[in-house]
C-alpha atoms as a PDB file:
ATOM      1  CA  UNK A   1      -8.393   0.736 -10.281  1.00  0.00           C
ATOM      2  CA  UNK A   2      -4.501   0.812 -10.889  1.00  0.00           C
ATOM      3  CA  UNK A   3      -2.063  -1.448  -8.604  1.00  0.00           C
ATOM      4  CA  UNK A   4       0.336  -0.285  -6.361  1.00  0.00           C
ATOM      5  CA  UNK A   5       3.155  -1.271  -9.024  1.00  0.00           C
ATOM      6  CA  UNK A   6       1.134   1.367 -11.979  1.00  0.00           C
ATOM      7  CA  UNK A   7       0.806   3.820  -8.999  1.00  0.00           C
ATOM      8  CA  UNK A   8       4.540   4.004  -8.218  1.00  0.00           C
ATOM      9  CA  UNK A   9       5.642   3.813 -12.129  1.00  0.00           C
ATOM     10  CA  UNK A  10       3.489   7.115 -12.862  1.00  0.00           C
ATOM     11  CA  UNK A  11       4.442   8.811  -9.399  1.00  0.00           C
ATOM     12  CA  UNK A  12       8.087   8.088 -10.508  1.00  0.00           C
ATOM     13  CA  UNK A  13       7.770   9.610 -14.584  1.00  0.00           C
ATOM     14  CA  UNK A  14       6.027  12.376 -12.478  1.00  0.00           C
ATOM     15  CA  UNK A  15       9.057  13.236  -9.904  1.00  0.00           C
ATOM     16  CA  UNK A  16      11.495  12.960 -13.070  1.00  0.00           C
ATOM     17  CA  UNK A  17       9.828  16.475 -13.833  1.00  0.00           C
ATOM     18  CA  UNK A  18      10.879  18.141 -10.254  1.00  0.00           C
ATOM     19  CA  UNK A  19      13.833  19.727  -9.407  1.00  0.00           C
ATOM     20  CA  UNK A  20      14.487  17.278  -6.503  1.00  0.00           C
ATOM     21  CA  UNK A  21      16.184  14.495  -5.952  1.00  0.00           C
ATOM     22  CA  UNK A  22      14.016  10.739  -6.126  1.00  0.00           C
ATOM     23  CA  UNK A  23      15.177   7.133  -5.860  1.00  0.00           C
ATOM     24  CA  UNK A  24      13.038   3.836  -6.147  1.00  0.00           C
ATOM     25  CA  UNK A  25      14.072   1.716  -3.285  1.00  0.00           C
ATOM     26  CA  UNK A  26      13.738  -2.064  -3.954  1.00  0.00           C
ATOM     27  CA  UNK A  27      12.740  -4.054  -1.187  1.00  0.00           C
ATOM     28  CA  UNK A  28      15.103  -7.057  -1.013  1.00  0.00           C
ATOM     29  CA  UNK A  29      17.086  -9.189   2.021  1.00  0.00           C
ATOM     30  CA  UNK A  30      19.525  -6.222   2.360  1.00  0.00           C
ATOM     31  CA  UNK A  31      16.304  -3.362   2.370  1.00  0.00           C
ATOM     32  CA  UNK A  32      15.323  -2.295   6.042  1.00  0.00           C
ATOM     33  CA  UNK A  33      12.312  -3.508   6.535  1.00  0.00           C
ATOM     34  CA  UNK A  34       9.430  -0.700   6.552  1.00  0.00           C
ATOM     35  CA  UNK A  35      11.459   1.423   4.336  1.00  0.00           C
ATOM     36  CA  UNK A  36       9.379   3.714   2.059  1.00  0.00           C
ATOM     37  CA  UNK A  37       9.268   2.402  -1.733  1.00  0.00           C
ATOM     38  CA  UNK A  38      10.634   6.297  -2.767  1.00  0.00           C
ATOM     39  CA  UNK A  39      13.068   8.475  -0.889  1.00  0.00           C
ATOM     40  CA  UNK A  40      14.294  11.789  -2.047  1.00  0.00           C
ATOM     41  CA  UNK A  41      15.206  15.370  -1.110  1.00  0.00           C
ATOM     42  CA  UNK A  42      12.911  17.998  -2.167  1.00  0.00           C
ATOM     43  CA  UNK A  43      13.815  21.783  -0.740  1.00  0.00           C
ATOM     44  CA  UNK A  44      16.326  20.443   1.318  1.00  0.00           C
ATOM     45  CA  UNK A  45      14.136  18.004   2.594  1.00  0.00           C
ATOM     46  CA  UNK A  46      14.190  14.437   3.230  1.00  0.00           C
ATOM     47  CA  UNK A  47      11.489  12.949   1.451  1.00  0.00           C
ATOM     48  CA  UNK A  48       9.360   9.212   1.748  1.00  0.00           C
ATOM     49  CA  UNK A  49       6.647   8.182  -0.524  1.00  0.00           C
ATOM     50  CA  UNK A  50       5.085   4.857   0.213  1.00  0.00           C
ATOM     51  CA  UNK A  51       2.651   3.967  -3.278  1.00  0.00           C
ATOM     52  CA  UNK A  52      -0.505   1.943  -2.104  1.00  0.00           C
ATOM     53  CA  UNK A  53      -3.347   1.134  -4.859  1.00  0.00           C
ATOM     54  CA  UNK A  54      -6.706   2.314  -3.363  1.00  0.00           C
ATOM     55  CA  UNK A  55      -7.567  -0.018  -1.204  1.00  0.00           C
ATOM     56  CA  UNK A  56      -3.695  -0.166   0.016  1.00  0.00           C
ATOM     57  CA  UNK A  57      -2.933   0.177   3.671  1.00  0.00           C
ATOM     58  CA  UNK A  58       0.351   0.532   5.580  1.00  0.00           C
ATOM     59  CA  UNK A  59       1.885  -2.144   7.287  1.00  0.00           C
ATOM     60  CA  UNK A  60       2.219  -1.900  11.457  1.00  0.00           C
ATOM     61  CA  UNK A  61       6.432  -1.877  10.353  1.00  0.00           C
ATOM     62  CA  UNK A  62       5.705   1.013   7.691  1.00  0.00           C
ATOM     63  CA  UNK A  63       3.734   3.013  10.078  1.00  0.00           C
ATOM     64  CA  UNK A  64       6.756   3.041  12.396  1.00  0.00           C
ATOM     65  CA  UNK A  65       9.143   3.863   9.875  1.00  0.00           C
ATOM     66  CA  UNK A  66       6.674   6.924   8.810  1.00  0.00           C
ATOM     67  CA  UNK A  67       7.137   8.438  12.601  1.00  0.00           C
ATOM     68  CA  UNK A  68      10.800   7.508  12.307  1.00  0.00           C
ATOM     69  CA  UNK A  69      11.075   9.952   9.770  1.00  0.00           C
ATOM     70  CA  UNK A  70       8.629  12.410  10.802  1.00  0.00           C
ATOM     71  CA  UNK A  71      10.305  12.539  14.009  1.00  0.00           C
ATOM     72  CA  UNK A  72      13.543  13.341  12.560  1.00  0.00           C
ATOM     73  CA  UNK A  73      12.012  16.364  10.819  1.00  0.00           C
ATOM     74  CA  UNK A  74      11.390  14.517   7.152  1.00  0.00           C
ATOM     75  CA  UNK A  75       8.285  14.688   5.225  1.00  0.00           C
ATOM     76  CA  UNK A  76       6.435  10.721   4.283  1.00  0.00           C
ATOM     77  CA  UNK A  77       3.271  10.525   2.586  1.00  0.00           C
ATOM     78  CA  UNK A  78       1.197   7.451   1.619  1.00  0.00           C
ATOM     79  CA  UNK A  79       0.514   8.073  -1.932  1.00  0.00           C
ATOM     80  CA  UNK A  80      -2.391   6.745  -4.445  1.00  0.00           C
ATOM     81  CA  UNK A  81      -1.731   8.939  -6.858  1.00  0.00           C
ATOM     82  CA  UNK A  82       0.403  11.527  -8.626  1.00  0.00           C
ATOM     83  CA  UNK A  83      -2.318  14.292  -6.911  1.00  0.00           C
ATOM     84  CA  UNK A  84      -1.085  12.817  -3.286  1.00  0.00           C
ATOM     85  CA  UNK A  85       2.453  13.451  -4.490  1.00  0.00           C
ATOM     86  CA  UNK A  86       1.572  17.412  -5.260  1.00  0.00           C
ATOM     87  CA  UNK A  87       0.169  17.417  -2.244  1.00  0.00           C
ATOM     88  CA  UNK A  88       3.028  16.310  -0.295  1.00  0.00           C
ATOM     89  CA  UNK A  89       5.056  18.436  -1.951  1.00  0.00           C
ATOM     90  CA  UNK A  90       3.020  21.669  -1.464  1.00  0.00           C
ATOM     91  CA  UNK A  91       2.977  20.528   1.965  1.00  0.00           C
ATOM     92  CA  UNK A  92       7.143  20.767   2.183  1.00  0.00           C
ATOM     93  CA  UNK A  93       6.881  23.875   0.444  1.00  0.00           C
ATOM     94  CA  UNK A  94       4.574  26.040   2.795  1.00  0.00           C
ATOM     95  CA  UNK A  95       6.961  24.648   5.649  1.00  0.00           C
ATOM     96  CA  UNK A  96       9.727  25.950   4.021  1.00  0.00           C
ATOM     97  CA  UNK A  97       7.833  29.814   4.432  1.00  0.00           C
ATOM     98  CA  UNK A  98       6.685  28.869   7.853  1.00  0.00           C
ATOM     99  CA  UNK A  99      10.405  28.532   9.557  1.00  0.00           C
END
């Protein structure tokens, strides 16, 4: 089973193939607590991945970032693999046909 750190390396060599924008975000003092650990634009959207191994499960401050962003009309997925990440992104691009 791969960590959370092997989950977010392979999700990140995967976005490096999509036309999109995708930044690691490295959770230091200066990071907002919460904050997914990728952001990105994808079809004009604003993305947030948060990598979790299998087992992984979001923190009460990551759940309220997730609606934070949701609410503000961005896509966030928890991810556990680079099939969750596909997924997501399908997901942006059927809303993109559906407005």
């Amino acid at each position: 089973m791969p960590g959370e750190a092997t989950v977010r390396r392979k999700v990140l060599a995967y976005l490096k193939t999509v036309p999109g924008a995708f930044y690691p975000i490295h959770g230091n003092q200066f990071t907002r607590r919460g904050a997914p650990d990728i952001a990105g634009c994808y079809k004009f959207r604003f993305v947030g991945i948060e990598t979790k191994s299998k087992g992984g499960k979001q923190t009460r401050i990551q759940k309220y970032e997730q609606s934070r962003i949701e609410k503000a009309g961005g896509f966030y997925a928890v991810c556990r693999s680079v099939a969750d990440v596909k997924k997501l992104l399908t997901r942006i691009e059927r809303h993109d046909f559906v407005e």
